[in-house]
Protein backbone atom coordinates (compact mmCIF):
# COMPACT_ATOMS: atom_id res chain seq x y z
CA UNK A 1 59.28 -71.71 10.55
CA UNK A 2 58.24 -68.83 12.32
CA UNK A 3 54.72 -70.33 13.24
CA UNK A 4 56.74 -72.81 15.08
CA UNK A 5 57.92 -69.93 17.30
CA UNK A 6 54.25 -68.67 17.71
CA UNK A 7 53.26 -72.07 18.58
CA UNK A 8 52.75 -71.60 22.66
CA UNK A 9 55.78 -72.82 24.58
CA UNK A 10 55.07 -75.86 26.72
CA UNK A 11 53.07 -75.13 29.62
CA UNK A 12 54.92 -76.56 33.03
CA UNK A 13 57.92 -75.26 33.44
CA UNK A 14 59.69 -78.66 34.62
CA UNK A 15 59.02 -80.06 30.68
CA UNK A 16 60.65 -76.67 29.34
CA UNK A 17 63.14 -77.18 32.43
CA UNK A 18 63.60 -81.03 30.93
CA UNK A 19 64.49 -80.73 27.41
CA UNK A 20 67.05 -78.23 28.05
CA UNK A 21 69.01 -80.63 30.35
CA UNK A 22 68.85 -83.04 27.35
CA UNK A 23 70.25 -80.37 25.04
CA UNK A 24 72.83 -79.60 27.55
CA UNK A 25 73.79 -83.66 28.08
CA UNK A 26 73.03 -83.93 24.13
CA UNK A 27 75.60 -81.08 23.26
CA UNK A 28 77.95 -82.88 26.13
CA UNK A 29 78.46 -86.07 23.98
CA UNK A 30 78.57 -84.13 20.80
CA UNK A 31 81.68 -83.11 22.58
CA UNK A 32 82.83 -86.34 22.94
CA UNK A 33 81.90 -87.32 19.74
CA UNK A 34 83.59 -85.09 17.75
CA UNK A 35 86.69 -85.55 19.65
CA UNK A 36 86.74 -89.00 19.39
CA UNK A 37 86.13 -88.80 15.34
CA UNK A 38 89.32 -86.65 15.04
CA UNK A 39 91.46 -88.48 17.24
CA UNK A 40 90.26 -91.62 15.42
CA UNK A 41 91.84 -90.27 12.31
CA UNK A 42 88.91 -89.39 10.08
CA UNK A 43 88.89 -85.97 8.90
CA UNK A 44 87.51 -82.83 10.79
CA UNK A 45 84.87 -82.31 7.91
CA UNK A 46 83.54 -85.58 8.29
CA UNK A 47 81.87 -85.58 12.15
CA UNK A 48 80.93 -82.39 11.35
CA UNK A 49 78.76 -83.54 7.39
CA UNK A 50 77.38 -86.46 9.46
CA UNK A 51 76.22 -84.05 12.56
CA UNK A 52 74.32 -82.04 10.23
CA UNK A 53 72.75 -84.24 7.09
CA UNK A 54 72.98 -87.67 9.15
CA UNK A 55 71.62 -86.13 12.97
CA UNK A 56 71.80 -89.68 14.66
CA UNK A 57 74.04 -89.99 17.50
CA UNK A 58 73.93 -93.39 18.06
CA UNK A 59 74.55 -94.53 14.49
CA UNK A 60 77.11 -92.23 14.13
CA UNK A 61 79.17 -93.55 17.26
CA UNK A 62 78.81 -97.05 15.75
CA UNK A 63 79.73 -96.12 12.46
CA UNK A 64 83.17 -94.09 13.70
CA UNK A 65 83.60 -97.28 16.16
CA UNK A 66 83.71 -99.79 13.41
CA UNK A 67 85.99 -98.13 11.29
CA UNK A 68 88.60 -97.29 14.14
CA UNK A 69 88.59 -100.41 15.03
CA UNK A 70 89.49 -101.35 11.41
CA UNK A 71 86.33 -102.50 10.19
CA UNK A 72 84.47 -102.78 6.46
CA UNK A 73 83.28 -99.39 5.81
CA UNK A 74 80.18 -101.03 4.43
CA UNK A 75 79.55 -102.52 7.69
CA UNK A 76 80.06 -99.34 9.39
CA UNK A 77 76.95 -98.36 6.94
CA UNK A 78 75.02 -101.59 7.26
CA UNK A 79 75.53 -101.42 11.56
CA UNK A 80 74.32 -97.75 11.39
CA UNK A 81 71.87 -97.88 9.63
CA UNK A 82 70.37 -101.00 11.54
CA UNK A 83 70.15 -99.09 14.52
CA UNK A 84 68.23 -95.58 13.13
CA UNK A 85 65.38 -98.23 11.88
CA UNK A 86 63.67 -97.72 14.98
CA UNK A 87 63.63 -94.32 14.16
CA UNK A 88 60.36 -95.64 11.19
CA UNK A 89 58.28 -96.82 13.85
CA UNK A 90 58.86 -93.33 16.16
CA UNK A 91 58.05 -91.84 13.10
CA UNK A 92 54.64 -93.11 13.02
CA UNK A 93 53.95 -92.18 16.75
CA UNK A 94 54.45 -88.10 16.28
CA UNK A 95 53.15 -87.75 12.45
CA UNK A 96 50.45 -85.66 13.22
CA UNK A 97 53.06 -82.82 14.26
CA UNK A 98 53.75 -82.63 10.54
CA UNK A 99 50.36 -82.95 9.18
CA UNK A 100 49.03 -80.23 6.93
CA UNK A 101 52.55 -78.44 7.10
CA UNK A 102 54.86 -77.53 3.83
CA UNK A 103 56.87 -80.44 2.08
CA UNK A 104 59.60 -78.68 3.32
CA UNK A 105 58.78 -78.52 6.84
CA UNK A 106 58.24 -81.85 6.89
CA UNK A 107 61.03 -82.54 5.59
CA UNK A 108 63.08 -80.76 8.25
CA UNK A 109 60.65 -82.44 10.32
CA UNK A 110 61.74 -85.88 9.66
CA UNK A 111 64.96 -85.04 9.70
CA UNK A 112 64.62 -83.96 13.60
CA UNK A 113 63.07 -87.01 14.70
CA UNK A 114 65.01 -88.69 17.72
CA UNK A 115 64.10 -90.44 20.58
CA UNK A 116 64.33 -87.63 22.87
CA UNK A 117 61.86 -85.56 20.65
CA UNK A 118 59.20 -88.46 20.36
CA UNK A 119 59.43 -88.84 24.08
CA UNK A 120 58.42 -85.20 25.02
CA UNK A 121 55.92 -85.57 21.89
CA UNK A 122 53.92 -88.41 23.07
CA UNK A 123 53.29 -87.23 26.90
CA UNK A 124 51.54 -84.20 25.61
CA UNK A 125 47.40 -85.12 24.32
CA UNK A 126 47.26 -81.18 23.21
CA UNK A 127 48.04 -80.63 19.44
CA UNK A 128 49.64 -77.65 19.80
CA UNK A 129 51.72 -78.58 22.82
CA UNK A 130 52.76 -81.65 20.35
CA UNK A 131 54.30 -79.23 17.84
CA UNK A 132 55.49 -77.64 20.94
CA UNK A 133 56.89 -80.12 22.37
CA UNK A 134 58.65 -81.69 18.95
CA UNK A 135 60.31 -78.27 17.55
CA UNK A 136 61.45 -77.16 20.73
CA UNK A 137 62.65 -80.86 21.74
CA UNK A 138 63.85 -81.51 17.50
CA UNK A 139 65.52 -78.10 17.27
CA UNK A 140 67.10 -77.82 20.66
CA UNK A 141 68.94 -81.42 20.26
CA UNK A 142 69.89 -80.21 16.30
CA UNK A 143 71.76 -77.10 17.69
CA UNK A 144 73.24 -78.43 20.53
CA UNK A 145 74.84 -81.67 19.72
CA UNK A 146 76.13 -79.69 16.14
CA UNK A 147 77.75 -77.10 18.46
CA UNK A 148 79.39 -79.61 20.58
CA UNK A 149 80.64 -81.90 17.56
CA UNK A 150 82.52 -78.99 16.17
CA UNK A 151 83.37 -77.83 20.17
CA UNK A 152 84.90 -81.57 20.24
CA UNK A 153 86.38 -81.45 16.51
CA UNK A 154 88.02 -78.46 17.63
CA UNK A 155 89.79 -79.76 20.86
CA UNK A 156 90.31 -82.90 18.50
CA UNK A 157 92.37 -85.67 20.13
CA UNK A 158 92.79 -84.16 23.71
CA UNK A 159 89.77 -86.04 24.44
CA UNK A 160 89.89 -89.72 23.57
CA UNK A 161 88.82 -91.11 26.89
CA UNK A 162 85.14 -89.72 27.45
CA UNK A 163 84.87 -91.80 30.27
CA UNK A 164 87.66 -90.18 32.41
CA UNK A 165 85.42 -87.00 32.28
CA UNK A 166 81.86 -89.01 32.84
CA UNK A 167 80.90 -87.60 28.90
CA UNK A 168 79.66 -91.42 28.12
CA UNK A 169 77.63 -90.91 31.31
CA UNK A 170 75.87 -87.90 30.76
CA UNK A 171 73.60 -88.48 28.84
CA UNK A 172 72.44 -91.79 29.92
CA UNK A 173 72.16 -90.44 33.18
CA UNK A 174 69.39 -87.79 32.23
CA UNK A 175 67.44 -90.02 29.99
CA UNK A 176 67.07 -92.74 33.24
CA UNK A 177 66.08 -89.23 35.18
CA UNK A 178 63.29 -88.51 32.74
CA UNK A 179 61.73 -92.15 32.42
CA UNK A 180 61.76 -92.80 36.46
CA UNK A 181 58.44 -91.52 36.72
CA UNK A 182 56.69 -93.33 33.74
CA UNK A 183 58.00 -96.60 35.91
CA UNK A 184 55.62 -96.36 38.62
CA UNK A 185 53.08 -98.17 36.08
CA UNK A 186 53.48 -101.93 36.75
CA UNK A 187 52.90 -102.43 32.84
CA UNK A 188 55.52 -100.15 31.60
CA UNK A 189 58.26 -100.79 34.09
CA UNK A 190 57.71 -104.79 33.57
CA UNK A 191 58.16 -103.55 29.84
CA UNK A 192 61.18 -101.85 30.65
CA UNK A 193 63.26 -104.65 32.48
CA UNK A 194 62.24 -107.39 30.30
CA UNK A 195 63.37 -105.58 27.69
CA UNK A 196 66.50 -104.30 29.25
CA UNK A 197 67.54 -108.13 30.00
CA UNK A 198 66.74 -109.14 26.27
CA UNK A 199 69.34 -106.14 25.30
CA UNK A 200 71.89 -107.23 27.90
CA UNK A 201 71.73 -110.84 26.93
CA UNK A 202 71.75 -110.45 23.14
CA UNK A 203 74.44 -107.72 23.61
CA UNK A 204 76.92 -110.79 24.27
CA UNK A 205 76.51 -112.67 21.20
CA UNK A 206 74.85 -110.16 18.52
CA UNK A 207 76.51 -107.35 16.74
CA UNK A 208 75.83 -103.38 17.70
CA UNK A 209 72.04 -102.25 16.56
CA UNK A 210 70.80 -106.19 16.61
CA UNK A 211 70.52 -105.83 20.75
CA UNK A 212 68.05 -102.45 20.91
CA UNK A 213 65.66 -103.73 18.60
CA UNK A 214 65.37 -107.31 19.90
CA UNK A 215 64.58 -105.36 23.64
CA UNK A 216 61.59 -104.19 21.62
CA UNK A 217 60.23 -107.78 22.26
CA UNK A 218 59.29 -106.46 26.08
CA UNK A 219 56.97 -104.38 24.85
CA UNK A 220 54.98 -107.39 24.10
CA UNK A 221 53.68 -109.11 27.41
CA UNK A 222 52.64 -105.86 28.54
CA UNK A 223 50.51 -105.25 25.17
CA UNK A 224 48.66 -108.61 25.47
CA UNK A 225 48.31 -108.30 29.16
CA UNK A 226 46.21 -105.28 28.48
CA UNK A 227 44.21 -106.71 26.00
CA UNK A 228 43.51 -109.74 28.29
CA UNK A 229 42.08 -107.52 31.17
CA UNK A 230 40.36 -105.46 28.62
């Protein structure tokens, strides 16, 4: 670990500047999360087990949601689980991070995959500001949304509405911040809001998890557009 540390930092200060304000938002709907777990009756160990050995905030909201609302624990499982299978193909896109590193450090590694960390991964071309970029993105996120799940646990049902204090908003908020400028590209931002209407539209019909990968399907036009002028 510690030649993760010695591993130069990133070098603008805005991309240092950036993943902190995604901790912060991160550790911000933790909060919420935790909260909402306790008030939804499910023990305080429980938020707090799937925080650290599960780390996936948007399967983990599903999976409390489904079995507040009364639903199968299995598909509470199944609808989680569904949704962190993008999380194979993000994989892919920041392996070399992890190449030629201990089994256990890649181990940790995988485990501190998100989309935040892939996204601050994959703008760097340096290797080393990769591994940067990844630990100090990976890390950041595991610390700071485990210290607001057991921040919200603690305060336990005094919280149920996260909207009343804009928690469900934070963190949406910064990601949209952080993608503006990759939307200048025609190809990217076309991307973007076909896939956006995809989500939207299957969103009425399909289940939770079915909706985000199905607004994969934008990426496509783009991709063969590329080829063709290539």
């Amino acid at each position: 670990m510690r030649s993760i540390w010695r591993t130069p930092v990133l070098g603008p200060a805005a991309a240092t500047r950036d993943i902190a304000l995604v901790c912060l938002a991160d550790g911000l709907v933790g909060a919420s999360f935790g909260a909402i777990s306790v008030a939804a009756g499910l023990p305080i160990w429980v938020p707090i087990a799937m925080s650290l050995f599960v780390f996936a905030g948007a399967a983990q909201f599903i999976l409390v949601g489904v079995l507040a609302a009364g639903g199968n624990p299995l598909a509470a499982v199944a609808s989680a689980l569904l949704v962190n299978t993008r999380l194979i193909p993000l994989g892919f896109s920041v392996s070399d991070t992890l190449t030629g590193t201990s089994p256990l450090k890649k181990l940790l590694g995988t485990h501190l995959i998100t989309d935040e960390a892939v996204a601050f991964t994959v703008l760097e071309d340096e290797p080393h500001r990769r591994r940067s970029a990844f630990w100090m993105c990976g890390l950041g996120l595991f610390v700071a949304w485990n210290i607001g799940v057991v921040g919200g646990v603690a305060v336990g049902g005094q919280i149920t509405d996260t909207a009343a204090l804009g928690l469900d908003a934070a963190f949406p908020a910064v990601l949209i911040a952080l993608v503006m400028p990759a939307l200048r590209e025609a190809a990217t931002r076309n991307a973007a809001l076909i896939g956006a209407v995809i989500a939207v539209a299957a969103a009425l019909v399909l289940p939770p998890g079915l909706p985000v990968l199905l607004s994969l399907l934008g990426v496509f036009p783009a991709f063969f557009a590329t080829n063709v002028r290539a």
